[in-house]
N, C-alpha and C. Protein backbone atom coordinates (compact mmCIF):
# COMPACT_ATOMS: atom_id res chain seq x y z
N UNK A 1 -23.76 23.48 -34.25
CA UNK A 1 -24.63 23.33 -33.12
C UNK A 1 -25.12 24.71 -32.71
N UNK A 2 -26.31 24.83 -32.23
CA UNK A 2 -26.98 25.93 -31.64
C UNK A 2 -26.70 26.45 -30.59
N UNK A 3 -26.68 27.46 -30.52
CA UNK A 3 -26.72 27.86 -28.92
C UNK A 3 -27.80 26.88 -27.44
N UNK A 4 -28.96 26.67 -28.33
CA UNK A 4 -29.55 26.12 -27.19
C UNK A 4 -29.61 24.56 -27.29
N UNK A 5 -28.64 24.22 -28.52
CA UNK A 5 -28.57 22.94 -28.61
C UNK A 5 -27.21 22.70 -28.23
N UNK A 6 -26.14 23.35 -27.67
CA UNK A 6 -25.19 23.28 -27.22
C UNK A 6 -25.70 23.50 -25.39
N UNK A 7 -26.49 24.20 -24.91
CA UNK A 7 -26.34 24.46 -24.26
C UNK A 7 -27.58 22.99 -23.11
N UNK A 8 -28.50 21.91 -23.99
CA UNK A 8 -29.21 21.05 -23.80
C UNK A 8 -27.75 20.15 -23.68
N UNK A 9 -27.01 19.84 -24.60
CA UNK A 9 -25.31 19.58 -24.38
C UNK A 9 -24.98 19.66 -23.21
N UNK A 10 -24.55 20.60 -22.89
CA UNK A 10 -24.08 20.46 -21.65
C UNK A 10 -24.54 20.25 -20.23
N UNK A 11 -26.02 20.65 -20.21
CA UNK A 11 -26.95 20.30 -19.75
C UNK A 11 -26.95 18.44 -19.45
N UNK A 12 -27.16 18.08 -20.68
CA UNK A 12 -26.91 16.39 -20.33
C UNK A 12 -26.03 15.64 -19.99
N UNK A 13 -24.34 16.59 -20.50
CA UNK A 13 -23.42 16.12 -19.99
C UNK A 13 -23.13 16.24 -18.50
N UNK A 14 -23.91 17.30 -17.96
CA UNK A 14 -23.82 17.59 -16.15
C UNK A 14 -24.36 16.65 -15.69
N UNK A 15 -25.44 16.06 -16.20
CA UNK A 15 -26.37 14.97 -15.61
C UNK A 15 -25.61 14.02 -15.60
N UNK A 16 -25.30 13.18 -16.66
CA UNK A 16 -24.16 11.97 -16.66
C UNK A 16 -22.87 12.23 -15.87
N UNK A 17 -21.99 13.39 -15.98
CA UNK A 17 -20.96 13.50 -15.00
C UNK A 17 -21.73 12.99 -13.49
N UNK A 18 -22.40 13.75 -12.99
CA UNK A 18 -23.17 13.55 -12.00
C UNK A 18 -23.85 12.26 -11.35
N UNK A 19 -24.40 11.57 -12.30
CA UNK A 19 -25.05 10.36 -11.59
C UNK A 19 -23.42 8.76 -11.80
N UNK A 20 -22.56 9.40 -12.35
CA UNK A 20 -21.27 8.74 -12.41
C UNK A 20 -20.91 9.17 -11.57
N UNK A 21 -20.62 10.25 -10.72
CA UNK A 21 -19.71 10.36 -9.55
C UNK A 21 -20.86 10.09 -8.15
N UNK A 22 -22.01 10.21 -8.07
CA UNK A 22 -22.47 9.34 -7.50
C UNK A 22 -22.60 7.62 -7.27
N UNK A 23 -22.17 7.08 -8.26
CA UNK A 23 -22.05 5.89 -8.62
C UNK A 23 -20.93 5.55 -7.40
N UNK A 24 -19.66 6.39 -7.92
CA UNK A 24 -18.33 6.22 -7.20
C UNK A 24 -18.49 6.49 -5.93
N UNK A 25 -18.87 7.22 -5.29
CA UNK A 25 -19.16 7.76 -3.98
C UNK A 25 -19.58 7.01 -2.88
N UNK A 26 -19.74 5.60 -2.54
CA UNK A 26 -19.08 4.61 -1.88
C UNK A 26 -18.14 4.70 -1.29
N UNK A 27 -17.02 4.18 -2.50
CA UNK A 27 -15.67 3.97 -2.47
C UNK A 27 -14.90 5.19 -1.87
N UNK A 28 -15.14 6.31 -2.70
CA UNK A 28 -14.44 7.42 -2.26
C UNK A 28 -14.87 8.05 -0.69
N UNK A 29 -16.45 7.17 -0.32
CA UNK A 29 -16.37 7.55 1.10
C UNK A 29 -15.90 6.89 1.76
N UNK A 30 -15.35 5.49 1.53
CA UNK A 30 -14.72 4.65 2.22
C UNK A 30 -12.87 5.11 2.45
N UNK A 31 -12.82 5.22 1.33
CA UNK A 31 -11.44 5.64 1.30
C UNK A 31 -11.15 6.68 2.04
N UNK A 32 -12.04 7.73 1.87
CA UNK A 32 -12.20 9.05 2.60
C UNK A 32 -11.92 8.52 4.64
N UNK A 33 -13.06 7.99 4.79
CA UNK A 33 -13.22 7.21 6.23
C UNK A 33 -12.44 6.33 6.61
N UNK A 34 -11.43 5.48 5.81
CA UNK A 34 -10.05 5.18 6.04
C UNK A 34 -8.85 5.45 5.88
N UNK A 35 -9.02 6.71 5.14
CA UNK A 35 -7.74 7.49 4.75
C UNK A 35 -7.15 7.96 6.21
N UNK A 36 -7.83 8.25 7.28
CA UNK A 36 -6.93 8.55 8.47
C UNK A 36 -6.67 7.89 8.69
N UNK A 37 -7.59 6.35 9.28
CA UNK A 37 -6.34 5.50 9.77
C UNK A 37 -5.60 5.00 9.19
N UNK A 38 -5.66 4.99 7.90
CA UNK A 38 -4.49 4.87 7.22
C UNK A 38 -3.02 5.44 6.74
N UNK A 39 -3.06 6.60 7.55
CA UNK A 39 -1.81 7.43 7.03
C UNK A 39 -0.48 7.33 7.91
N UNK A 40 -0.62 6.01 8.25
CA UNK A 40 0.64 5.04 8.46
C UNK A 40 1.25 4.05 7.24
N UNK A 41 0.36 4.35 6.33
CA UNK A 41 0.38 3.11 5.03
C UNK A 41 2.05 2.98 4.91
N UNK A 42 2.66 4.21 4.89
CA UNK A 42 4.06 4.37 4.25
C UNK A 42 4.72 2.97 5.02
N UNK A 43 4.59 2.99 6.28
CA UNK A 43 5.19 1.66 7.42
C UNK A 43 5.22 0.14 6.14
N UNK A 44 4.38 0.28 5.24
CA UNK A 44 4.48 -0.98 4.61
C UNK A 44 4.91 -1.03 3.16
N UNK A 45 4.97 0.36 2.52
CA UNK A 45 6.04 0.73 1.83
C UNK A 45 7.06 -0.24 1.34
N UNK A 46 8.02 -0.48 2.25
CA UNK A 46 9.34 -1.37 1.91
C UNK A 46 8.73 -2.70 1.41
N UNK A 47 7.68 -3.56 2.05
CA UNK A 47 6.62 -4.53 1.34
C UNK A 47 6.57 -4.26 0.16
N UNK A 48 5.54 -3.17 -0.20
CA UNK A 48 5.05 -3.00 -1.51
C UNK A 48 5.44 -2.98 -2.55
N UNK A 49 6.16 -2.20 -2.29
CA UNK A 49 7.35 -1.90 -3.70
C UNK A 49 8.31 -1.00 -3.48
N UNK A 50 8.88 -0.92 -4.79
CA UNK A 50 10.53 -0.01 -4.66
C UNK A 50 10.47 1.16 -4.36
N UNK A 51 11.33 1.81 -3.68
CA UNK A 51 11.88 2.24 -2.59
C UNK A 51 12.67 3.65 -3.29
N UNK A 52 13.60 3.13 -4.33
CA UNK A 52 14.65 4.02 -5.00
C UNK A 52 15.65 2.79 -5.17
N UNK A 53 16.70 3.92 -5.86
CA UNK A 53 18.16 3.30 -6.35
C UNK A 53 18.42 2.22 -4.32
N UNK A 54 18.74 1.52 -4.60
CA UNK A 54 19.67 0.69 -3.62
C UNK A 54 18.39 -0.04 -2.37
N UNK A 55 17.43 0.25 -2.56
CA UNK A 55 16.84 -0.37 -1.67
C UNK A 55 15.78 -1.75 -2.49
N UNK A 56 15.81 -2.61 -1.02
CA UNK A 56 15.29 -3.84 -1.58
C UNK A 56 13.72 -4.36 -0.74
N UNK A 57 12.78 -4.94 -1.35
CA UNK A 57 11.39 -5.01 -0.51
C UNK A 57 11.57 -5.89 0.30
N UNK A 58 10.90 -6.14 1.70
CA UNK A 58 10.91 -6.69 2.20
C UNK A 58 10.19 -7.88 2.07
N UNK A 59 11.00 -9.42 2.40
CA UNK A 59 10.00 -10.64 2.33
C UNK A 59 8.73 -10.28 2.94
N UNK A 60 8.75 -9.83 4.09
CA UNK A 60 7.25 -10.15 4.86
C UNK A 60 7.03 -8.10 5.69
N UNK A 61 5.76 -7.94 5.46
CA UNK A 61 5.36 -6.85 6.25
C UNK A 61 5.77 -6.36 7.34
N UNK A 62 6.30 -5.51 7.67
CA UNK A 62 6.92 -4.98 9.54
C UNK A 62 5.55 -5.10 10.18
N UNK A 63 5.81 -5.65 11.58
CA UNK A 63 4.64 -5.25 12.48
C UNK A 63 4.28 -4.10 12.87
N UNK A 64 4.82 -2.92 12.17
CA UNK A 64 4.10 -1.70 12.52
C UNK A 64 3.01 -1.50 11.41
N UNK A 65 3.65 -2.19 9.97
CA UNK A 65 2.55 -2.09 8.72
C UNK A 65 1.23 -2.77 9.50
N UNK A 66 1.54 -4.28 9.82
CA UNK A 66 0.05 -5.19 10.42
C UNK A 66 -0.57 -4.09 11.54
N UNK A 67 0.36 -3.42 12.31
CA UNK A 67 -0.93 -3.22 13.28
C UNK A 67 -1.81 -1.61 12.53
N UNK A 68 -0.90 -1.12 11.68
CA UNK A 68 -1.83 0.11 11.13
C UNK A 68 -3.35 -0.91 10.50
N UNK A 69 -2.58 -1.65 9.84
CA UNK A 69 -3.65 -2.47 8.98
C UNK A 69 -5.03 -3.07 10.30
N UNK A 70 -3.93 -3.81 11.07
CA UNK A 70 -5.34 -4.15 12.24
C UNK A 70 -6.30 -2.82 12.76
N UNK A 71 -5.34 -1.80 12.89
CA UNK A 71 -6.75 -0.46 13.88
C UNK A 71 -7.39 -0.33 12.75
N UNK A 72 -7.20 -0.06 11.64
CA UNK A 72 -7.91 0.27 10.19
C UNK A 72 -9.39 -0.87 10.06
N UNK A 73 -9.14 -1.81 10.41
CA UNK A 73 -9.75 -3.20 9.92
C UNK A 73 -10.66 -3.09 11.30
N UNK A 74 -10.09 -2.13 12.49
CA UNK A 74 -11.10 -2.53 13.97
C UNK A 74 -12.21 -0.67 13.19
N UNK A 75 -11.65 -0.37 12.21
CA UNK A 75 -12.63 1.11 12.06
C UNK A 75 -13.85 0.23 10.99
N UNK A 76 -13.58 -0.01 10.09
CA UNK A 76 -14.23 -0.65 9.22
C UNK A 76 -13.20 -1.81 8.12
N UNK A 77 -13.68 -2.95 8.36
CA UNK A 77 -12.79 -3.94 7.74
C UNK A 77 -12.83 -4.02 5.90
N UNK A 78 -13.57 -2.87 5.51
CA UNK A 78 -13.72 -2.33 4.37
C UNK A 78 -12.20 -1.69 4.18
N UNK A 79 -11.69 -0.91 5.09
CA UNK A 79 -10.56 -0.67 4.77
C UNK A 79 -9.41 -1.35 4.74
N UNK A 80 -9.55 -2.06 4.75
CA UNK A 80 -8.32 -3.38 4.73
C UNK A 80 -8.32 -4.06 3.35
N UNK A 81 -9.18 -3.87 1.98
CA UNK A 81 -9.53 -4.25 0.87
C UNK A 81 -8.99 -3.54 -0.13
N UNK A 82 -8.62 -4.44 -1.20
CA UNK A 82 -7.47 -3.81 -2.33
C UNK A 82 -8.28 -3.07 -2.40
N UNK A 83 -9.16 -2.65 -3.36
CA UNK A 83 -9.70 -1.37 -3.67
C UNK A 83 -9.54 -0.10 -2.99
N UNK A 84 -9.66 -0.12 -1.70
CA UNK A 84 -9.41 0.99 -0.73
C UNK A 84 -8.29 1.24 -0.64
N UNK A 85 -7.28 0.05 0.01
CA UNK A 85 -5.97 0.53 -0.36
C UNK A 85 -5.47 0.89 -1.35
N UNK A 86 -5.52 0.64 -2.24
CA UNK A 86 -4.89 0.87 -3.93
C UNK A 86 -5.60 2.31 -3.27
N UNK A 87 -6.59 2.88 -3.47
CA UNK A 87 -7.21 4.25 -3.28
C UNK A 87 -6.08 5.00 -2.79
N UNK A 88 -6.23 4.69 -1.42
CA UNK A 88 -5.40 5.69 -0.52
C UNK A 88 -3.79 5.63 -0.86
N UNK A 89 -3.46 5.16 -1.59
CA UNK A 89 -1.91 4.98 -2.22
C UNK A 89 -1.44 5.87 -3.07
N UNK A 90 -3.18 6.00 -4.26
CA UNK A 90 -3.18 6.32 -5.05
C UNK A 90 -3.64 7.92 -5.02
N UNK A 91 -4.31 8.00 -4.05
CA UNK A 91 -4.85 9.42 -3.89
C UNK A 91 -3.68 10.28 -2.58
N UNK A 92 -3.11 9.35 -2.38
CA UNK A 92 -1.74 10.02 -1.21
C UNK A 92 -0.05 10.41 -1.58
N UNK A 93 -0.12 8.89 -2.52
CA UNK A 93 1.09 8.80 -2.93
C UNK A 93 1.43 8.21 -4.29
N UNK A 94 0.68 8.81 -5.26
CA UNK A 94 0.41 8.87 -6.64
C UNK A 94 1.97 8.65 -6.90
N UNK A 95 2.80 8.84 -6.81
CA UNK A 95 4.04 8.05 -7.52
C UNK A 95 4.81 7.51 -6.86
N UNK A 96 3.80 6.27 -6.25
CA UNK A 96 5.01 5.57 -5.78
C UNK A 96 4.47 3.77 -6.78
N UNK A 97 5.64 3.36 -6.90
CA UNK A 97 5.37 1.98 -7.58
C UNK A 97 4.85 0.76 -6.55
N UNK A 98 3.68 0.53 -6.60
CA UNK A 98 3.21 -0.44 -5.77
C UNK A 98 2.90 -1.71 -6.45
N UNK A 99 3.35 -2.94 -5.98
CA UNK A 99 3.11 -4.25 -6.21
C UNK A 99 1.80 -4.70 -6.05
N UNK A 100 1.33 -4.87 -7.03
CA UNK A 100 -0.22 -5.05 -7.13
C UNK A 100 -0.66 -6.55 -6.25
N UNK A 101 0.05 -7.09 -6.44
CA UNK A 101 -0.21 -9.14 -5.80
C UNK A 101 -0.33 -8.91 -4.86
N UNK A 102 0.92 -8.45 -4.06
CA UNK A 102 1.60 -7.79 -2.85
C UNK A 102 0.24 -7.21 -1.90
N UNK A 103 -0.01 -5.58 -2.63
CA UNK A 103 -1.18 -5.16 -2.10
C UNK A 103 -2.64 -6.31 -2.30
N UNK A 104 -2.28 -7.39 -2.66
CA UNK A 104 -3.75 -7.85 -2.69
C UNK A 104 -3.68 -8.85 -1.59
N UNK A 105 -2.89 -9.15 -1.47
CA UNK A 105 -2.58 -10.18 -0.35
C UNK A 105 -2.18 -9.97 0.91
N UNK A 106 -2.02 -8.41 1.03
CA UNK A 106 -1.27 -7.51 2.17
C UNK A 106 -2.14 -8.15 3.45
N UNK A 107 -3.50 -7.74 3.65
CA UNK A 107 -4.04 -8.38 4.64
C UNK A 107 -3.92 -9.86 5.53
N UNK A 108 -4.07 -10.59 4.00
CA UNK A 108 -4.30 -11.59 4.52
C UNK A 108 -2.60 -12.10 5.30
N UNK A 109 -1.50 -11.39 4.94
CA UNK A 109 -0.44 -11.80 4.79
C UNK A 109 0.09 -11.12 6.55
N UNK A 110 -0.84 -10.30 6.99
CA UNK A 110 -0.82 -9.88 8.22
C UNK A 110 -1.62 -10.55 9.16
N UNK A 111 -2.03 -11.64 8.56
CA UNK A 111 -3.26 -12.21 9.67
C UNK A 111 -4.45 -11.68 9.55
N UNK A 112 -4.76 -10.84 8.76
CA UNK A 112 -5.94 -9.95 9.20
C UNK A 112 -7.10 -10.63 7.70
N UNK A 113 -8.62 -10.75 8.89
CA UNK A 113 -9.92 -11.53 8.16
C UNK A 113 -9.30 -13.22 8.33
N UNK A 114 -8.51 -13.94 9.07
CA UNK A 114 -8.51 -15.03 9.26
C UNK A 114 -9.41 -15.61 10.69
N UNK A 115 -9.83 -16.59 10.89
CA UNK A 115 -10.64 -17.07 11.95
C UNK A 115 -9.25 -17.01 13.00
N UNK A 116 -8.19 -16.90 12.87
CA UNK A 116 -7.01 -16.62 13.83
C UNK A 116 -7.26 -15.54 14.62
N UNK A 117 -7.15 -14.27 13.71
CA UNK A 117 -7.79 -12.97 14.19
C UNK A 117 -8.61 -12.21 14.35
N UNK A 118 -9.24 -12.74 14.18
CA UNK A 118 -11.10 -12.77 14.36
C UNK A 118 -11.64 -13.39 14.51
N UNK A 119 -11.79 -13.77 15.50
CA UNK A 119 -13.01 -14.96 15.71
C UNK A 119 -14.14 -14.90 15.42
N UNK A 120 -15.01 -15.89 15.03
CA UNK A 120 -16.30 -15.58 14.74
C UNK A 120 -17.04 -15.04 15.99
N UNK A 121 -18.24 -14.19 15.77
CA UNK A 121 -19.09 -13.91 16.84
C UNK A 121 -20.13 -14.95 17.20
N UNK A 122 -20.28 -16.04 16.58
CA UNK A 122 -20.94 -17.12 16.99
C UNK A 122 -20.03 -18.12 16.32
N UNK A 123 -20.62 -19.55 17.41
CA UNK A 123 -20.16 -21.01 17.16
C UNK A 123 -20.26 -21.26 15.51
N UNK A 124 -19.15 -22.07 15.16
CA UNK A 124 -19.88 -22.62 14.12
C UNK A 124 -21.52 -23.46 13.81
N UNK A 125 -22.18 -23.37 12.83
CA UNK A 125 -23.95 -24.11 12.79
C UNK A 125 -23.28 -25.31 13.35
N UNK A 126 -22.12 -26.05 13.45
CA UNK A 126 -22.12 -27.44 13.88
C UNK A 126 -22.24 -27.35 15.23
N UNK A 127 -22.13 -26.56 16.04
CA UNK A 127 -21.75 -26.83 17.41
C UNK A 127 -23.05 -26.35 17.90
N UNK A 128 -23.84 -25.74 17.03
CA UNK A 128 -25.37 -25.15 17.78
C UNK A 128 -26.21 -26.19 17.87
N UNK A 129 -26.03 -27.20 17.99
CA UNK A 129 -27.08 -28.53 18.11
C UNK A 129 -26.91 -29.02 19.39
C-alpha cells in the first residue's frame, strides 16, 4: 500500500468509526442522563445476581432498589429499560455478574410502567363518549 493510499485508508476508516459512534449516541446519551440517577443501582444488586462466596439473591427487589428505579423512571422512563440498565451496570460495574431475565423484568417487577403506577394522562377512548 502507498503512502497516500494508506493514508485515503485511514481517512475512510475515520469516517466509518465516526458515523458508527454517532449511530450509538442515543443510547450512550441516555445512559449518560440516567447514569446519575442511577448510582443507587448497587441497592438492587442482591436481586440481580451473585454477590460472592456465601451470599444468596434475593426473591423480590428491596424497596430502596424500586424507589431508585421510580425517581429514574420520574427523569426519563427511558431509563428504566434493559438496554440502559444493562449500560449503566456495564459501564459502572463491569464485573459484576448480572441476571439477564432478572434485569429485564426488574421494572416491571417493581411496579414500574404498569397502569397501577402510572396512570394514564387521559381516560381510556371508551370512556370519552
Amino acid at each position: 500500500m502507498t503512502m497516500s493510499n494508506s493514508v485515503l485508508f485511514a481517512f475512510a476508516l475515520l469516517c466509518f468509526m465516526s458515523s458508527a459512534t454517532a449511530t450509538l449516541s442515543p443510547l450512550s446519551q441516555t445512559i449518560e442522563l440516567c447514569g446519575t440517577s442511577l448510582n443507587d443501582l448497587t441497592n438492587c444488586f442482591d436481586y440481580l445476581g451473585y454477590l460472592g462466596k456465601g451470599t444468596r439473591m434475593r426473591e423480590h427487589p428491596s424497596g430502596s432498589c424500586c424507589s431508585v428505579l421510580r425517581d429514574a423512571w420520574k427523569i426519563d422512563p427511558e431509563c428504566v429499560s434493559f438496554k440502559v440498565l444493562d449500560g449503566v451496570i456495564f459501564q459502572n460495574f463491569w464485573d459484576f455478574n448480572t441476571d439477564t431475565t432478572r434485569l429485564d423484568h426488574l421494572s416491571a417487577t417493581c411496579g414500574i410502567g404498569s397502569s397501577k403506577s402510572n396512570p394514564p394522562s387521559q381516560p381510556p377512548v371508551a370512556f370519552l363518549y
